[in-house]
N, C-alpha and C. Protein backbone atom coordinates (compact mmCIF):
# COMPACT_ATOMS: atom_id res chain seq x y z
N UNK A 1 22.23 -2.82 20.42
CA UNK A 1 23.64 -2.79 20.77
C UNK A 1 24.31 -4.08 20.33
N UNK A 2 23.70 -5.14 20.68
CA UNK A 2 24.31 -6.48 20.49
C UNK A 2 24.66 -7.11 18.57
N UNK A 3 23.05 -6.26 18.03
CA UNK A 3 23.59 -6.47 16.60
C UNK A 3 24.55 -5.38 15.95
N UNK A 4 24.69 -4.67 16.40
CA UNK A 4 25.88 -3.73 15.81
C UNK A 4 26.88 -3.84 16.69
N UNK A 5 27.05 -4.35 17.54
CA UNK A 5 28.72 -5.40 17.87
C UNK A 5 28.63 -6.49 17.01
N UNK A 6 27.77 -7.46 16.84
CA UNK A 6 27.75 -8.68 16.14
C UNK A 6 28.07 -8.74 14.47
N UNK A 7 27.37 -7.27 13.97
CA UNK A 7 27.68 -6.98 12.53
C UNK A 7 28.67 -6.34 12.60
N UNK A 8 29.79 -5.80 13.45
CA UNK A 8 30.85 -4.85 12.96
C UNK A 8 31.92 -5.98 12.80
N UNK A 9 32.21 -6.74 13.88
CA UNK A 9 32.86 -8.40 14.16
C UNK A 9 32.75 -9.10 12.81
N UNK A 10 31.71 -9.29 11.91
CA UNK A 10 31.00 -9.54 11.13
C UNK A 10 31.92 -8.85 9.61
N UNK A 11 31.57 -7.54 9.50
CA UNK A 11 32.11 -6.91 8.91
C UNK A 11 33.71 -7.11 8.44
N UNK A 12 34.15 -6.63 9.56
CA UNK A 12 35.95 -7.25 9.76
C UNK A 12 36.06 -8.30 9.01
N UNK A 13 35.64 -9.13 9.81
CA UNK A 13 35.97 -10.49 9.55
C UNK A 13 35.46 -11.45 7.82
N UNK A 14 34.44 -10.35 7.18
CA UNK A 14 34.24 -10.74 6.14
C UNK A 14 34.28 -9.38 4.99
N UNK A 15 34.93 -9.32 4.87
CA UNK A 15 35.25 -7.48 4.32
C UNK A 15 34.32 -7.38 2.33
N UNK A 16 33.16 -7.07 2.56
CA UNK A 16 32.56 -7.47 0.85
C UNK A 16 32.17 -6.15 0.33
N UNK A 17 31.53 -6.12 -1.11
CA UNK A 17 30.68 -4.88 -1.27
C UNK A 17 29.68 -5.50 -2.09
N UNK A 18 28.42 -4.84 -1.63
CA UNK A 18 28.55 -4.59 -0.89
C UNK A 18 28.30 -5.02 0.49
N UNK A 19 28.65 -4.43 2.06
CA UNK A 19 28.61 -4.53 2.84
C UNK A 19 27.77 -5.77 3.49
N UNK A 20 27.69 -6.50 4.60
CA UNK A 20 27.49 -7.25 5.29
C UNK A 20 26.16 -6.49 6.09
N UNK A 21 25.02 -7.13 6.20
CA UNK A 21 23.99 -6.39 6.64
C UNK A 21 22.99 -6.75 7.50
N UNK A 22 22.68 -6.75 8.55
CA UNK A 22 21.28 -6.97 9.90
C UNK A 22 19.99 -6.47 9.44
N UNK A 23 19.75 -7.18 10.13
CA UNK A 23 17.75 -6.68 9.92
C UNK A 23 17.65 -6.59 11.29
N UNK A 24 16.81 -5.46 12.18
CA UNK A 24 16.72 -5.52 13.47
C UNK A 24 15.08 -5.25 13.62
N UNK A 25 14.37 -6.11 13.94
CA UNK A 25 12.84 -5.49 13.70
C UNK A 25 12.93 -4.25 14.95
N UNK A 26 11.92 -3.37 14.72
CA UNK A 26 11.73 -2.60 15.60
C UNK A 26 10.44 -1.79 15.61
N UNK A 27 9.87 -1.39 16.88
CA UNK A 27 8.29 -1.03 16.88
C UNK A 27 8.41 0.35 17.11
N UNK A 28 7.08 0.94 16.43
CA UNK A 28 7.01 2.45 16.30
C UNK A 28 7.40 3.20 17.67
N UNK A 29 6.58 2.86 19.14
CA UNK A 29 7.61 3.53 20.03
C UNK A 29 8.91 3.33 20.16
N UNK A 30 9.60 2.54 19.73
CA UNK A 30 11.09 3.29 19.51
C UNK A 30 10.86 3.83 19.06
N UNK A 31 11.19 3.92 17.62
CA UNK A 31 11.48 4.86 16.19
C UNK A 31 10.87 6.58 16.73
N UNK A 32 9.95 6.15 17.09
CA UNK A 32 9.22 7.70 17.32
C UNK A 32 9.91 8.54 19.08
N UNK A 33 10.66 7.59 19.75
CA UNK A 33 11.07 8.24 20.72
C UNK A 33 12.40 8.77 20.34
N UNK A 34 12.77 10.08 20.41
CA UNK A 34 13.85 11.04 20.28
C UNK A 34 15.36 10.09 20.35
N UNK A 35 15.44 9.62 21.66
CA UNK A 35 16.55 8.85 22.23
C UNK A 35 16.75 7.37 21.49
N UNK A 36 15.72 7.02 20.96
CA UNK A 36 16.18 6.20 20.33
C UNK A 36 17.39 6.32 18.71
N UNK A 37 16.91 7.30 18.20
CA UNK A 37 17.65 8.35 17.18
C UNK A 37 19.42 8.28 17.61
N UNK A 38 19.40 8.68 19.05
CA UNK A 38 20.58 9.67 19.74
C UNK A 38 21.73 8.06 19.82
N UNK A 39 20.84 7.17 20.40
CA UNK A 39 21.01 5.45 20.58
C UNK A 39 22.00 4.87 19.21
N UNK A 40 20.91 4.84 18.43
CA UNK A 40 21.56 4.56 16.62
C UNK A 40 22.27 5.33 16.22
N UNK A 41 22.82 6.96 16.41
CA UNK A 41 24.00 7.40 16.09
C UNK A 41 25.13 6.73 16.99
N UNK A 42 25.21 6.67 18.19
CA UNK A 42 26.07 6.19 18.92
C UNK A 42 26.31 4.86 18.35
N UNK A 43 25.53 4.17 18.31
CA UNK A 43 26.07 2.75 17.74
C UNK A 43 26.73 2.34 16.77
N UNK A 44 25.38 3.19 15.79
CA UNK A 44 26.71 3.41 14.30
C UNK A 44 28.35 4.13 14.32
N UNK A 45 28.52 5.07 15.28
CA UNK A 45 29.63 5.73 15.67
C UNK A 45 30.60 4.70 15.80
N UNK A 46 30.00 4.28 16.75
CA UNK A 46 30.90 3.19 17.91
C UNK A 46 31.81 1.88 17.46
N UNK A 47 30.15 1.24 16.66
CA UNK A 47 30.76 0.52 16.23
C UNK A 47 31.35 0.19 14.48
N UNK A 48 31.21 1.57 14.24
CA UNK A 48 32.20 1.67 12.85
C UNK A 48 31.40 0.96 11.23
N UNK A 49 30.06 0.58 11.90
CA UNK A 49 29.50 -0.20 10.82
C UNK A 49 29.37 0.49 9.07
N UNK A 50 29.26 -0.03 8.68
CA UNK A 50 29.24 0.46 6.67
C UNK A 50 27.71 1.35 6.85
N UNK A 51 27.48 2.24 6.29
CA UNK A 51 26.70 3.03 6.36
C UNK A 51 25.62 2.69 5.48
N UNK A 52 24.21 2.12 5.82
CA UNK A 52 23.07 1.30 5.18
C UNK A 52 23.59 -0.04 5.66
N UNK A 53 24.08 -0.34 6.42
CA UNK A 53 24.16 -2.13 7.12
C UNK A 53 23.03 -2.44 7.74
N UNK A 54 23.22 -1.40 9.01
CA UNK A 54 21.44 -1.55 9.50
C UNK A 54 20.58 -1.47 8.76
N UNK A 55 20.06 -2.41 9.33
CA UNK A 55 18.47 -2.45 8.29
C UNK A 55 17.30 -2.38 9.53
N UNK A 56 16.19 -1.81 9.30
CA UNK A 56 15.06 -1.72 10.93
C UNK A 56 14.33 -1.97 10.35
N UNK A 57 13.49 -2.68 10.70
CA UNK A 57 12.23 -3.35 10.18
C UNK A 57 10.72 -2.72 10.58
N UNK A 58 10.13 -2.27 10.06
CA UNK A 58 8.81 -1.88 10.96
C UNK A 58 7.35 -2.48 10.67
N UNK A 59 6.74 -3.16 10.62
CA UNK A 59 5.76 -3.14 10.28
C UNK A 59 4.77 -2.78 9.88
N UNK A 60 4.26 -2.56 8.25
CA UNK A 60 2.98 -1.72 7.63
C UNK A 60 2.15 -1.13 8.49
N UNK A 61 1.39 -2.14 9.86
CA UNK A 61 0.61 -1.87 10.39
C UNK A 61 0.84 -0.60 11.73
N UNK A 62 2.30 -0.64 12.39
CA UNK A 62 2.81 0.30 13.14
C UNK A 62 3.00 1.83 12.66
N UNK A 63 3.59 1.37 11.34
CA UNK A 63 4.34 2.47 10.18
C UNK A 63 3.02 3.62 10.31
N UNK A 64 2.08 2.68 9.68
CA UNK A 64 0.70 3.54 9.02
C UNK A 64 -0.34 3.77 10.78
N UNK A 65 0.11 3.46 11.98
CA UNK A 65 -0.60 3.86 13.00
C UNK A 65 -0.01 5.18 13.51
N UNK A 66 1.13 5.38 12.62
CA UNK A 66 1.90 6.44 13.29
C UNK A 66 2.19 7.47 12.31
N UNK A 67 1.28 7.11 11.05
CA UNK A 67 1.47 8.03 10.11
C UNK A 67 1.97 10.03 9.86
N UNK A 68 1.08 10.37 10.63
CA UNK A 68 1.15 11.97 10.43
C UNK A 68 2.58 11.96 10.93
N UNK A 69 3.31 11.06 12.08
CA UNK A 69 4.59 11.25 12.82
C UNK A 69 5.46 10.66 11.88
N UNK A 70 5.29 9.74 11.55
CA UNK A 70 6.65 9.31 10.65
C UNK A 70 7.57 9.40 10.32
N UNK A 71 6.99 10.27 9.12
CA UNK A 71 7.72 10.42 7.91
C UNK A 71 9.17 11.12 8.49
N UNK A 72 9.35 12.19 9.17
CA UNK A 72 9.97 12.71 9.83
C UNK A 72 11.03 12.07 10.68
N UNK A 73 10.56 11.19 11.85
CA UNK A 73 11.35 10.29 12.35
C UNK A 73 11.95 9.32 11.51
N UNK A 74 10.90 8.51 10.29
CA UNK A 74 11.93 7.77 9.28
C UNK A 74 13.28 8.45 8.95
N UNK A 75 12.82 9.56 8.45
CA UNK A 75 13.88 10.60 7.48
C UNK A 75 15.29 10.70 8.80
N UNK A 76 14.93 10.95 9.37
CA UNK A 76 16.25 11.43 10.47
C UNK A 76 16.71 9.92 10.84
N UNK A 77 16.46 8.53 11.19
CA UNK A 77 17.23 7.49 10.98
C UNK A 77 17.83 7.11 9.48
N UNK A 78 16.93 7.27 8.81
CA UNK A 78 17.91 7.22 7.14
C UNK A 78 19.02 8.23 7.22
N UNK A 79 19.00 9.28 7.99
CA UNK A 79 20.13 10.36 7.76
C UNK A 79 21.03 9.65 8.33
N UNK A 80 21.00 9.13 9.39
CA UNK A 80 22.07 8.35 10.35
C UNK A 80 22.44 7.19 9.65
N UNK A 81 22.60 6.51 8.79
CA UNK A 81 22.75 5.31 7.95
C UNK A 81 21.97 4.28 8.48
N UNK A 82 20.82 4.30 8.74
CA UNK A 82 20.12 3.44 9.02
C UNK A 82 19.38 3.05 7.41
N UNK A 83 19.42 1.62 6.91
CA UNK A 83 18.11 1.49 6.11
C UNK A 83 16.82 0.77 6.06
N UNK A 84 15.88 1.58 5.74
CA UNK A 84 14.40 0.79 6.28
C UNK A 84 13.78 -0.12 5.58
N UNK A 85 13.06 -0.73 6.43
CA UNK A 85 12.00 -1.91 5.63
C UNK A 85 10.50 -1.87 6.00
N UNK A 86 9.83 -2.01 5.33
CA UNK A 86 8.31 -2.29 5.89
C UNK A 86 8.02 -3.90 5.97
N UNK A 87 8.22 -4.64 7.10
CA UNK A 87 7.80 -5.72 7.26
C UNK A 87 6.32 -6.18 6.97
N UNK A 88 6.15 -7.60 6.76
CA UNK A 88 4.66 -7.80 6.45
C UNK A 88 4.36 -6.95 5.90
N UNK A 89 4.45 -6.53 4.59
CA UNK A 89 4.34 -5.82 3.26
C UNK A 89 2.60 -6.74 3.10
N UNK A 90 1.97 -5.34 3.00
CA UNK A 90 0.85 -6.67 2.19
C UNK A 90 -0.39 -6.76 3.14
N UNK A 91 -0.25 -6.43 4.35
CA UNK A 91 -1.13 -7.36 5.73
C UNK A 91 -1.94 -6.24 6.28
N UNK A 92 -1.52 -4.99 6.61
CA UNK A 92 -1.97 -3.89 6.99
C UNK A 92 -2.80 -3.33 6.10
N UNK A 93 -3.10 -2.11 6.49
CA UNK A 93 -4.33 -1.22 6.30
C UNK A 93 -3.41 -0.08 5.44
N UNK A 94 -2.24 0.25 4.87
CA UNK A 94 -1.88 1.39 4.59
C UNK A 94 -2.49 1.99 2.86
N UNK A 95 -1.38 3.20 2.72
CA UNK A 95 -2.37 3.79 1.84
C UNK A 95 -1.00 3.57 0.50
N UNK A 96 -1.03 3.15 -0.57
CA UNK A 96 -0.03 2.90 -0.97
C UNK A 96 0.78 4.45 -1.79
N UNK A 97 -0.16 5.36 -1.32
CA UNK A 97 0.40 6.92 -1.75
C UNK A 97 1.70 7.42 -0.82
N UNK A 98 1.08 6.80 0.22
CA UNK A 98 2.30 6.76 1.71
C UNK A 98 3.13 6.14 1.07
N UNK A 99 3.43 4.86 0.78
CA UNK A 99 4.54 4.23 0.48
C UNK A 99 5.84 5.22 -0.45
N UNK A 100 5.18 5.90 -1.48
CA UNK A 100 6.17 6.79 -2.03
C UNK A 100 6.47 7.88 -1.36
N UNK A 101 5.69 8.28 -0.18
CA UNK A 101 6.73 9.40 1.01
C UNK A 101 7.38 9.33 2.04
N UNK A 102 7.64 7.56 2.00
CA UNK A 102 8.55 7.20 3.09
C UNK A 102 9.34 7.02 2.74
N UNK A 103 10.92 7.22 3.09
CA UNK A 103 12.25 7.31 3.08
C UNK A 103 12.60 5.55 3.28
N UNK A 104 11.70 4.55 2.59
CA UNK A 104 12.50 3.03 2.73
C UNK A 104 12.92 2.62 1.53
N UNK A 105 13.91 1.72 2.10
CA UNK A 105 14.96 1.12 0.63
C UNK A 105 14.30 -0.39 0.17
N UNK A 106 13.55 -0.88 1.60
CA UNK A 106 12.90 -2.21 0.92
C UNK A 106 11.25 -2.13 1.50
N UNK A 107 10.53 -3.02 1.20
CA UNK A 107 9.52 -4.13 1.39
C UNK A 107 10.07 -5.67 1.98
N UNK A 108 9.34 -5.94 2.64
CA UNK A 108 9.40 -7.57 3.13
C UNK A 108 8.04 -8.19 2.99
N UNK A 109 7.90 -9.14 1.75
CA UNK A 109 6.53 -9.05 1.28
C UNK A 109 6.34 -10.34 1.98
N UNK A 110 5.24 -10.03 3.10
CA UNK A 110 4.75 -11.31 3.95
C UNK A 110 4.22 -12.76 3.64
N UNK A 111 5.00 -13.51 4.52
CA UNK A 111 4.78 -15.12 3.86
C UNK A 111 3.16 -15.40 2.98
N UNK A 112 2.52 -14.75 3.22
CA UNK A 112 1.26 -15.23 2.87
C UNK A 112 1.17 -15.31 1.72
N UNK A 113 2.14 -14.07 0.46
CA UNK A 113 1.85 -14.02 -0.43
C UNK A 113 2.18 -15.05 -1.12
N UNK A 114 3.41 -15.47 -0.49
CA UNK A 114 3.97 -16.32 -1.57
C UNK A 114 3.68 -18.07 -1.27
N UNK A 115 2.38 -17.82 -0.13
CA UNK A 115 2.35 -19.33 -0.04
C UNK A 115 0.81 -19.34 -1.15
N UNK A 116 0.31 -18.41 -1.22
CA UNK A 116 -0.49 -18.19 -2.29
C UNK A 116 -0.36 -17.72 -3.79
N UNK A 117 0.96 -18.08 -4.38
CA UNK A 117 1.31 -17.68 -5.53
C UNK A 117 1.20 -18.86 -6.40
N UNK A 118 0.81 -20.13 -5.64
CA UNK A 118 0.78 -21.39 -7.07
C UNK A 118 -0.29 -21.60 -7.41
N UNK A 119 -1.61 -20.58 -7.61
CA UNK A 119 -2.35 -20.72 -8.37
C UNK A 119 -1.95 -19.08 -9.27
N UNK A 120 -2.99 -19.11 -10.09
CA UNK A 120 -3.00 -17.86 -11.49
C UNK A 120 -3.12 -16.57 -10.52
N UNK A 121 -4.05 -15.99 -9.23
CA UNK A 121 -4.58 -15.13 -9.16
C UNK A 121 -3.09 -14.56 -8.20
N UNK A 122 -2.79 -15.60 -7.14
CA UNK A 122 -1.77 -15.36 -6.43
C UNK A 122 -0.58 -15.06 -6.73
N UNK A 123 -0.69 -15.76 -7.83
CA UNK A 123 0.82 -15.62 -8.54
C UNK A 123 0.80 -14.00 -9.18
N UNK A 124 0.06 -13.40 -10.12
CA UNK A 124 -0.41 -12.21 -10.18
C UNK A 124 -0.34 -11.27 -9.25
N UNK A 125 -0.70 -11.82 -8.11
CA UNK A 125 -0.29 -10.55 -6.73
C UNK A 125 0.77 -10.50 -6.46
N UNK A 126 1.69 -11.64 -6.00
CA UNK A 126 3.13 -11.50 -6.00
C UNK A 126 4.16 -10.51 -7.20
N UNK A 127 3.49 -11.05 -8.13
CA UNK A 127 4.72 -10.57 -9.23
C UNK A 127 4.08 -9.09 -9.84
N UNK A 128 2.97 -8.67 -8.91
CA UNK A 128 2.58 -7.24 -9.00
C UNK A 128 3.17 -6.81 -7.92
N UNK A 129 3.43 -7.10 -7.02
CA UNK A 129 4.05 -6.24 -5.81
C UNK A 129 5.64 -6.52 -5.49
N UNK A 130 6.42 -7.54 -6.41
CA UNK A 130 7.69 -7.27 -6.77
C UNK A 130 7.54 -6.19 -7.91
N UNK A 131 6.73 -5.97 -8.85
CA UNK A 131 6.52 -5.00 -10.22
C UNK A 131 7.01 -3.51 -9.28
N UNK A 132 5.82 -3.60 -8.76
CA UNK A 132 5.67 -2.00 -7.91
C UNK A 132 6.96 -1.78 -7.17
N UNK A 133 7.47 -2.74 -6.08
CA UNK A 133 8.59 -2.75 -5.48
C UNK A 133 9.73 -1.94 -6.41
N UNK A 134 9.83 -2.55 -7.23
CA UNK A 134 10.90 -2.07 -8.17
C UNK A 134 10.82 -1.30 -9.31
N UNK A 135 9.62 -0.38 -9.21
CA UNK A 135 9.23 0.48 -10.25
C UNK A 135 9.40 2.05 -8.99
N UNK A 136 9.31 1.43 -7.26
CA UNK A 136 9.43 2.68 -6.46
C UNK A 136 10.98 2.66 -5.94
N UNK A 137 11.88 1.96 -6.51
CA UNK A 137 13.77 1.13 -6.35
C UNK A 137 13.78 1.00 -5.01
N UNK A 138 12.51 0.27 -4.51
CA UNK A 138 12.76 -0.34 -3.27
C UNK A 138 13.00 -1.77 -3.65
N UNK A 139 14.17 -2.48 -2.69
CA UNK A 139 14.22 -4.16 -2.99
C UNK A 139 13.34 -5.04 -2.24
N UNK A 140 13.46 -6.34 -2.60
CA UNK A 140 12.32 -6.49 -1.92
C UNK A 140 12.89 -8.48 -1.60
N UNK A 141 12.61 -8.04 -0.27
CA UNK A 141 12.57 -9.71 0.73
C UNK A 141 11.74 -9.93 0.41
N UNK A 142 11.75 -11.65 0.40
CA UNK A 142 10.20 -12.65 0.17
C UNK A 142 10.64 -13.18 1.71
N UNK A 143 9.06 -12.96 2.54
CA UNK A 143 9.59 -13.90 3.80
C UNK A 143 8.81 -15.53 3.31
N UNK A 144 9.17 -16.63 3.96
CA UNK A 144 8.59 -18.02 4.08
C UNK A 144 9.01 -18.79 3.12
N UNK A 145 10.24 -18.64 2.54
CA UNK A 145 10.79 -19.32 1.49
C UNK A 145 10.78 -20.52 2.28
N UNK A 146 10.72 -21.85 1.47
CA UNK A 146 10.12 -23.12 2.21
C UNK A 146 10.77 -23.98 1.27
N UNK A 147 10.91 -23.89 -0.33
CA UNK A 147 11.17 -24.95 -0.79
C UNK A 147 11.84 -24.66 -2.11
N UNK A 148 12.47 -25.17 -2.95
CA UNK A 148 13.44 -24.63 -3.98
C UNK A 148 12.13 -23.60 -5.08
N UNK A 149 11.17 -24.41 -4.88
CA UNK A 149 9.67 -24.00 -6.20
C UNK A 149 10.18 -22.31 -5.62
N UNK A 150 10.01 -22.33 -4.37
CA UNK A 150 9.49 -21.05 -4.19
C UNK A 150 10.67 -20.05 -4.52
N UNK A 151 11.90 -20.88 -4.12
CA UNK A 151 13.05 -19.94 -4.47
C UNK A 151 13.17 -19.40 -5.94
N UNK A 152 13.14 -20.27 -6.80
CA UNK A 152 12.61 -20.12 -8.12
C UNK A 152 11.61 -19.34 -9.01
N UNK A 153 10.61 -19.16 -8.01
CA UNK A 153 9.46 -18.44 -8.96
C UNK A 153 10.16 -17.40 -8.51
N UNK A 154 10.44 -17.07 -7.25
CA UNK A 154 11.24 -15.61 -6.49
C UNK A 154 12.38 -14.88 -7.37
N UNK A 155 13.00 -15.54 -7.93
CA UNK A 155 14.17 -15.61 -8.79
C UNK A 155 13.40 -15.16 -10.05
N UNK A 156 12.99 -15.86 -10.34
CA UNK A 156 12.12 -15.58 -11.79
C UNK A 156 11.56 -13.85 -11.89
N UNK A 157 11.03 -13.43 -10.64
CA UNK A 157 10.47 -12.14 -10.44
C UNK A 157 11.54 -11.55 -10.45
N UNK A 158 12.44 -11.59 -10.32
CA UNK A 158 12.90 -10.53 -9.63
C UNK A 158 13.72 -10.19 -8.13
N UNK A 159 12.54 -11.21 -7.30
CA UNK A 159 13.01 -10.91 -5.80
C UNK A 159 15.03 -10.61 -5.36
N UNK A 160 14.89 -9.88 -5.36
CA UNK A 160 16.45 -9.99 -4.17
C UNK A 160 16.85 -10.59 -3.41
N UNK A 161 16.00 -10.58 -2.32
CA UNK A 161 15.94 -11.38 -1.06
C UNK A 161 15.13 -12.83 -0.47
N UNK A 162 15.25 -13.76 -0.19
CA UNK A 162 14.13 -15.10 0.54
C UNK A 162 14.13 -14.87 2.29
N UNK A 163 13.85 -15.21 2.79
CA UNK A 163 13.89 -15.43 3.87
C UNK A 163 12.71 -16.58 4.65
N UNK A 164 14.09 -17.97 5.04
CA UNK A 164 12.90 -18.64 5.20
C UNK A 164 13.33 -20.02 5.64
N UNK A 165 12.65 -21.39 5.81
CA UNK A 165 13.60 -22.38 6.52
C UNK A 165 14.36 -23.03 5.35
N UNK A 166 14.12 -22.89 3.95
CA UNK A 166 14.91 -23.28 3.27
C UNK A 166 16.68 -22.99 2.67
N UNK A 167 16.66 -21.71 3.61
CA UNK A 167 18.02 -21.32 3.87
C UNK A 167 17.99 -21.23 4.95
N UNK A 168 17.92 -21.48 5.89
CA UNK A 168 18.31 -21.42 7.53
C UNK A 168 16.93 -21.17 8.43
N UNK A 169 17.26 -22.30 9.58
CA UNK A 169 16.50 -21.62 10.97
C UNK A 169 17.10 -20.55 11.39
N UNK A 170 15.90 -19.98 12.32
CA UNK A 170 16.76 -18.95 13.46
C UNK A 170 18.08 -19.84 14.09
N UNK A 171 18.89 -19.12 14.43
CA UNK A 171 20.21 -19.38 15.23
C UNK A 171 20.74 -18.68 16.17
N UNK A 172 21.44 -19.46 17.13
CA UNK A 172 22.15 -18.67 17.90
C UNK A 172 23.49 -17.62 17.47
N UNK A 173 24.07 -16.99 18.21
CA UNK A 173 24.97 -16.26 17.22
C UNK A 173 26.52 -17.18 16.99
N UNK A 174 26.05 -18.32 17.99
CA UNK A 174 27.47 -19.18 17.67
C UNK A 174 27.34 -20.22 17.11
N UNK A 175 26.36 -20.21 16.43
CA UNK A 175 25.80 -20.58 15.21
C UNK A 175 26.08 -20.24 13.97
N UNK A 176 25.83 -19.36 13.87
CA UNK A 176 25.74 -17.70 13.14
C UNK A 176 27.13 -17.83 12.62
N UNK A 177 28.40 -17.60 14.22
CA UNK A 177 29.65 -17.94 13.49
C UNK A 177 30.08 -18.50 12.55
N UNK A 178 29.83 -20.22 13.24
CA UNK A 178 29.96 -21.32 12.78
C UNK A 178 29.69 -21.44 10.85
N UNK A 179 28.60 -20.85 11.32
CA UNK A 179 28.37 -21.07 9.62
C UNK A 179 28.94 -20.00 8.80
């Protein structure tokens, strides 16, 4: 509720295209409970947001514990303008055949990879799983961006997204304003 008041405020107040956008992590019992569905139409209703602003985050390892259920519950929040992510891309157990029958628009490829990309082998894994990312037109966050190197090789791939202390700590939301 609080980030879709915070992003519609947001919205207004910074009018772009495209759109102004949240990441809200969220764990498979939501997603998989009915009411949570009924929740995210109302919100999106309510609060008027651009349709794909939300972004829900789930984690590989939740995603793929809840597999046979999924796909289904994904599909019906993407109907509602919700768009998805698989957090910690990379860390879990999944099957990467799954990845092409889930209804997500990104990956969030977990810090680990990219604190292991400044040698030959690491660097190879990264810029194979931005490859894939964008060969399935999912985009793709780098989390643990730390230092310009990293912003750079990120850039160099491809990446879309950083996420990390080299562009911002967590903040409060009057913080958030502020900046």
């Amino acid at each position: 509720n609080r980030a879709a008041q915070d992003l519609a405020r947001w919205q207004r107040s910074f009018p772009k295209t495209p759109a102004l956008f949240v990441s809200v992590n969220v764990a498979w019992p939501q997603v998989s409970d009915p009411a949570f569905a009924r929740d995210l139409a109302f919100q999106l209703h309510n609060a008027g947001l651009a349709p794909g602003s939300p972004k829900l985050e789930l984690t590989e390892s939740a995603i793929m514990a809840g597999a046979d259920r999924a796909e289904g519950a994904l599909r019906g929040l993407r109907e509602l303008g919700a768009e998805l992510a698989i957090d910690d891309f990379g860390t879990g157990h999944s099957s990467l055949s799954r990845l092409r029958r889930f209804p997500f628009a990104a990956i969030k490829i977990d810090k680990s990879f990219l604190a292991d990309a400044h040698d030959k082998a690491g660097a190879a894994i990264l810029a194979s799983i931005v490859s894939l990312a964008h060969e399935l037109k999912l985009t793709v966050v780098a989390e643990g961006v730390e230092t310009l190197a990293d912003a750079a090789l990120l850039k160099r791939l491809g990446c879309e997204y950083g996420q990390g202390y080299l562009f911002g700590a967590a903040m409060t939301l009057e913080n958030a304003n502020a900046l």
